[in-house]
Protein backbone atom coordinates (compact mmCIF):
# COMPACT_ATOMS: atom_id res chain seq x y z
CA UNK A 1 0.00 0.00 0.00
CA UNK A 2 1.77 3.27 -1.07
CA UNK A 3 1.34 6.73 0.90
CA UNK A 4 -0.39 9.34 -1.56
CA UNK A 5 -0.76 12.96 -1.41
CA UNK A 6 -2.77 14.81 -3.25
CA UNK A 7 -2.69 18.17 -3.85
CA UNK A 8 -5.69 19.97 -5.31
CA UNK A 9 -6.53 23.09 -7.25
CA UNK A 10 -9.06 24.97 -8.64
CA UNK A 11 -8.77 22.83 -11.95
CA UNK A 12 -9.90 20.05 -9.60
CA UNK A 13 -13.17 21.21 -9.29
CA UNK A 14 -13.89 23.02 -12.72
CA UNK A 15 -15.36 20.28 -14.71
CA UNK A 16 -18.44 20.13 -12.19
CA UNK A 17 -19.00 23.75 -12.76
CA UNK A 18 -17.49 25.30 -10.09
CA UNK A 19 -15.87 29.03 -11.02
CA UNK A 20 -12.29 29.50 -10.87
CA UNK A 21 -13.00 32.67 -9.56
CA UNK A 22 -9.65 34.49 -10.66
CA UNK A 23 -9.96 35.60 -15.16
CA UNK A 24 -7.18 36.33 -16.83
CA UNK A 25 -7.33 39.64 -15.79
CA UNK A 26 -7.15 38.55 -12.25
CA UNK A 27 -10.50 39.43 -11.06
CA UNK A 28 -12.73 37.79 -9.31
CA UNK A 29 -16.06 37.74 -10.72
CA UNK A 30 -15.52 41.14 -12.01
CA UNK A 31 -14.06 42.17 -8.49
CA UNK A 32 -10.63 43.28 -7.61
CA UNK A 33 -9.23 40.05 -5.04
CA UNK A 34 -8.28 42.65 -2.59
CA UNK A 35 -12.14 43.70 -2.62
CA UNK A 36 -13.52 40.48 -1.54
CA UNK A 37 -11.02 38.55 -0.42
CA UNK A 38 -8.99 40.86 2.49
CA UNK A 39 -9.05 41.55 5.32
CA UNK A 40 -9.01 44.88 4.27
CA UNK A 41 -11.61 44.76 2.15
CA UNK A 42 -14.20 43.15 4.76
CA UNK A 43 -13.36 46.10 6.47
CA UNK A 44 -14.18 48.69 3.89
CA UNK A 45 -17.20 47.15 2.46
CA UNK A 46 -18.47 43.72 4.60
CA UNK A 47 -22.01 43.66 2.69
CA UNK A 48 -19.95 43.63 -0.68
CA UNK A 49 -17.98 40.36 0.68
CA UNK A 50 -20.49 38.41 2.39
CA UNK A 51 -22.45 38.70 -0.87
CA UNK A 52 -19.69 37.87 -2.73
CA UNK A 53 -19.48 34.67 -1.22
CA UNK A 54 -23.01 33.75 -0.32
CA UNK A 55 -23.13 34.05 -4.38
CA UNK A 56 -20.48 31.35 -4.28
CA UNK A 57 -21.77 29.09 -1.87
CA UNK A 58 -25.35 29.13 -3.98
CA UNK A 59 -23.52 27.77 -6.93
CA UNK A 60 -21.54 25.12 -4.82
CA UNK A 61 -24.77 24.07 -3.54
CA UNK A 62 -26.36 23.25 -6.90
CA UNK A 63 -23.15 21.28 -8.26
CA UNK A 64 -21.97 17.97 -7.65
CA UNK A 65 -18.47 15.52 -7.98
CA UNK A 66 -16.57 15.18 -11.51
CA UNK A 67 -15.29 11.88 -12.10
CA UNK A 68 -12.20 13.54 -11.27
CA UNK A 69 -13.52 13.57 -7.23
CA UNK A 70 -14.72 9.66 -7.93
CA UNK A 71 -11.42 8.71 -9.29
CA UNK A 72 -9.67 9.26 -5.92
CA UNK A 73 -12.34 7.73 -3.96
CA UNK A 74 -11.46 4.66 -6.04
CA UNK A 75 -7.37 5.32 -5.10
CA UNK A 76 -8.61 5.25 -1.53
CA UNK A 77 -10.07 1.67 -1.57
CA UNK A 78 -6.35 0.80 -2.23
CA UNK A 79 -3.85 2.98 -1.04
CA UNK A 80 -3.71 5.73 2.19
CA UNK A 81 -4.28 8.86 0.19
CA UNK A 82 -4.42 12.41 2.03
CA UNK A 83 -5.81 14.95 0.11
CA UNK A 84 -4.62 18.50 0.36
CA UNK A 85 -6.71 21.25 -1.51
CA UNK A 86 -6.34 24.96 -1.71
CA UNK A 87 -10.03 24.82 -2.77
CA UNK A 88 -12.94 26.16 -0.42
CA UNK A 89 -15.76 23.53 -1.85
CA UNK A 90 -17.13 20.28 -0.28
CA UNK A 91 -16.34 18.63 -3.49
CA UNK A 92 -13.89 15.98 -2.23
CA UNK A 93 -16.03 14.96 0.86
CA UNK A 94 -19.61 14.58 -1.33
CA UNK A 95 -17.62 12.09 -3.64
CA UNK A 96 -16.26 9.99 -0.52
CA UNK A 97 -12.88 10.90 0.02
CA UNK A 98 -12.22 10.23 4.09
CA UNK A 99 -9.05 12.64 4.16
CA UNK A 100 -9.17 16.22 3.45
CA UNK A 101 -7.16 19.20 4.52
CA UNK A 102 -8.56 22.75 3.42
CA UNK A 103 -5.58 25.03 3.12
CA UNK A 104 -7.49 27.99 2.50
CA UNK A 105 -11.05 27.40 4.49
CA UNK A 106 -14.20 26.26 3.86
CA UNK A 107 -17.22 27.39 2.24
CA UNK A 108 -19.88 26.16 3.87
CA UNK A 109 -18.24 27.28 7.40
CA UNK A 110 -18.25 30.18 8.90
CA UNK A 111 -16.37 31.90 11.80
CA UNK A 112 -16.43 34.31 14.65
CA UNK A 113 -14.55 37.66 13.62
CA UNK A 114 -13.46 37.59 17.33
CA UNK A 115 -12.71 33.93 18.06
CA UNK A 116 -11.16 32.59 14.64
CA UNK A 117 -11.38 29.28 16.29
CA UNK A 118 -15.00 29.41 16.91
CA UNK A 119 -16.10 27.73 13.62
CA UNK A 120 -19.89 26.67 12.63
CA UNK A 121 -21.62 24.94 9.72
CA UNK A 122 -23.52 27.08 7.34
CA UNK A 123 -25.47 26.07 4.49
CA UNK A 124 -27.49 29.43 3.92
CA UNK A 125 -26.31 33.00 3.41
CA UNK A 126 -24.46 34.79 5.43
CA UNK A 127 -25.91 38.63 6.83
CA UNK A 128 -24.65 41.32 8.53
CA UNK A 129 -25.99 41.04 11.76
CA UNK A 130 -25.43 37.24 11.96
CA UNK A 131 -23.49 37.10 15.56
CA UNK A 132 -21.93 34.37 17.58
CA UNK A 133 -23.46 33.94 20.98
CA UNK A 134 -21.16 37.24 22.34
CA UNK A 135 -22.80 39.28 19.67
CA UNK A 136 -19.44 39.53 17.08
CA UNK A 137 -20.12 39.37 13.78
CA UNK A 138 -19.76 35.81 11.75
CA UNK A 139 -17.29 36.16 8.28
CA UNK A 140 -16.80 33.10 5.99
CA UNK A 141 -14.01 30.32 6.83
CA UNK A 142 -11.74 31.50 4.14
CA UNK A 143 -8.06 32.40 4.08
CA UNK A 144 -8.23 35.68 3.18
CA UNK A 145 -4.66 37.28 1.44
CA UNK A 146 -2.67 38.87 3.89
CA UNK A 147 -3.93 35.92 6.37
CA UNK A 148 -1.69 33.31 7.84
CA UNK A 149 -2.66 29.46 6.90
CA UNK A 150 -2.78 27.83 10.49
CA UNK A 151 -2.88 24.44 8.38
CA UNK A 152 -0.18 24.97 6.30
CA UNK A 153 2.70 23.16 8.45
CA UNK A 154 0.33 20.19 8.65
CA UNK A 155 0.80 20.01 5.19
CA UNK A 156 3.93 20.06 5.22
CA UNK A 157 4.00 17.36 7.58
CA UNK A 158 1.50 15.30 5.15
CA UNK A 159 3.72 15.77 2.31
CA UNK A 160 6.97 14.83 3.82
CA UNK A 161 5.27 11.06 4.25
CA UNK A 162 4.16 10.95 0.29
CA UNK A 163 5.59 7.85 -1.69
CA UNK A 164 3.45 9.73 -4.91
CA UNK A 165 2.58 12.74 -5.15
CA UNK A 166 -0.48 14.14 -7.26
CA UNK A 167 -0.87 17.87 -8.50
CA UNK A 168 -4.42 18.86 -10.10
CA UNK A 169 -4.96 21.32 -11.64
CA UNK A 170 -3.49 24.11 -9.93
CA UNK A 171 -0.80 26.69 -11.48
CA UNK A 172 1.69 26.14 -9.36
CA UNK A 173 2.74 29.87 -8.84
CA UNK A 174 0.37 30.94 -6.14
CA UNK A 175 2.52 30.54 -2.16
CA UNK A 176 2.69 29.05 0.37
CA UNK A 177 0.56 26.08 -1.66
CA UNK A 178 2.99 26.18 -4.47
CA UNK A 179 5.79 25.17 -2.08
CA UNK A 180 4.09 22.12 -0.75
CA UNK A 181 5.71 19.97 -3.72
CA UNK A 182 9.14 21.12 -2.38
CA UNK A 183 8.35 19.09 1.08
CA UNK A 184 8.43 15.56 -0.88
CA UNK A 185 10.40 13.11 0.19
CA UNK A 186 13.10 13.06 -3.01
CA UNK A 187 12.86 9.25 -3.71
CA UNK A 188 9.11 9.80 -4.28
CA UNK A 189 7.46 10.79 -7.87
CA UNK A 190 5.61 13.45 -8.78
CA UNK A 191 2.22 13.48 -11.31
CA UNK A 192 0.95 16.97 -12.61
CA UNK A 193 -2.91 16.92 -14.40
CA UNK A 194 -3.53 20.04 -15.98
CA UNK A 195 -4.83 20.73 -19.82
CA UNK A 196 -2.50 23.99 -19.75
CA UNK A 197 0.98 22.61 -17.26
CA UNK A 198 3.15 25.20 -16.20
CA UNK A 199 5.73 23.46 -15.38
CA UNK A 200 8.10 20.76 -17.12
CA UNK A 201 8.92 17.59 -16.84
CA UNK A 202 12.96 18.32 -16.08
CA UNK A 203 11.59 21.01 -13.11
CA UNK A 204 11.52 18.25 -11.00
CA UNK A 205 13.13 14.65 -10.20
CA UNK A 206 10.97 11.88 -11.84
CA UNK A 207 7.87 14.22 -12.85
CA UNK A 208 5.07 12.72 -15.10
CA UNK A 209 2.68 15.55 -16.81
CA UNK A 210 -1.04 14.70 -17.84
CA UNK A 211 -1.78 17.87 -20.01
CA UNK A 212 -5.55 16.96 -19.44
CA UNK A 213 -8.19 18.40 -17.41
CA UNK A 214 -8.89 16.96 -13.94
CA UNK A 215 -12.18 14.50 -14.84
CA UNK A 216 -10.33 13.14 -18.07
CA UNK A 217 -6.78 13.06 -16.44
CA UNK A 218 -7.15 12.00 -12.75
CA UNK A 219 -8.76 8.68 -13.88
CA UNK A 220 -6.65 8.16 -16.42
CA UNK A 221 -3.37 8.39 -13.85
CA UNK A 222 -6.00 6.20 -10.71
CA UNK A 223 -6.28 3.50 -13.44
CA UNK A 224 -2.44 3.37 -14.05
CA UNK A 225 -1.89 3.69 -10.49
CA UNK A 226 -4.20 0.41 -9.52
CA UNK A 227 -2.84 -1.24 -12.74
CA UNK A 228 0.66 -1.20 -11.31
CA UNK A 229 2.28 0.84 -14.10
CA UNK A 230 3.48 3.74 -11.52
């Protein structure tokens, strides 16, 4: 039984409909990041955010798992596989995978602006004057930029133990995430699914590149995988 790590993107979750938020302009939905997704900007204009991402947890609502999700459900039967993903759906978890660390938050959680580690379910949207039991205002479970991830040594730690390690469909270029890959052990190999890879296959020791998208590629790479032929 091999140790797996995978580490998930945005890409992950685009082929069940889910908005990779950031164009190639680098807004978000039309909105400057900094607007919606700072500190800062909570500050300026908290109605503008919590709408922002009550708009986002509406369309995670109505989607469901690629075969992308399924594929490493499958992986699970037969190997330990801990999932990593920088992305703030429930994807993973709705297909079946057991394992799951959200770098950057949650979605459908929400927190106390005064006690970060007061965290509670939510399903519905999000309003100014929705309090805690003290009376301080709730904000979404997100790591906002300019925030520290608390989880981010734990995946460090999860890395470190990876005999393969997966990449889907994320650039690569946004930190800390993007130096996750740099905490596997050096004996262990590396896969990278993405239709548009930015990086090579001689950036790394013993890297194999899928150039597909996550529901086409991840199965493909599972069925090798189970198959023996990694």
């Amino acid at each position: 039984m091999k140790n797996i790590v995978v580490l998930t993107g945005a890409g992950a979750s685009a082929d069940s409909g889910i908005s990779t938020f950031r164009d190639a302009d680098g807004l978000w939905e039309g909105h400057d990041v900094m607007e919606v997704a700072s500190p800062l900007g909570f500050a300026r204009n908290p109605e503008l955010v919590l709408d922002f991402y009550n708009q986002r947890r509406r369309q995670l609502l109505e989607v469901q798992p690629n075969k992308g999700h399924y594929a490493l459900v499958e992986l699970e039967k037969h190997h330990k596989v801990s999932i990593i993903t920088q992305n703030v759906d429930d994807l993973h978890e709705r297909a079946g995978s057991s394992n799951v660390l959200h770098l950057h938050g949650e979605l459908l959680k929400v927190r106390s602006t005064k006690n970060a580690s007061l965290v509670l379910n939510w399903t519905n949207d999000l309003h100014i004057g929705d309090t805690d039991d003290d009376g301080h205002q709730l904000r979404p479970h997100i790591v906002w930029f300019g925030e520290e991830v608390p989880l981010l040594p734990k995946a460090a730690q999860i890395t470190q133990s990876a005999d393969i390690l997966i990449i889907i469909g994320t650039s690569m270029q946004v930190y800390p995430a993007a130096g996750l890959v740099n905490y596997a052990p050096y004996n262990s190999s590396i896969h990278f699914i993405d239709p548009r890879p930015s990086i090579g296959e001689n950036d790394f020791r013993d890297l194999s590149i899928i150039a597909e998208r996550a529901a086409i590629g991840v199965p493909m790479l599972v069925s090798d995988i189970l198959n023996k032929n990694v």
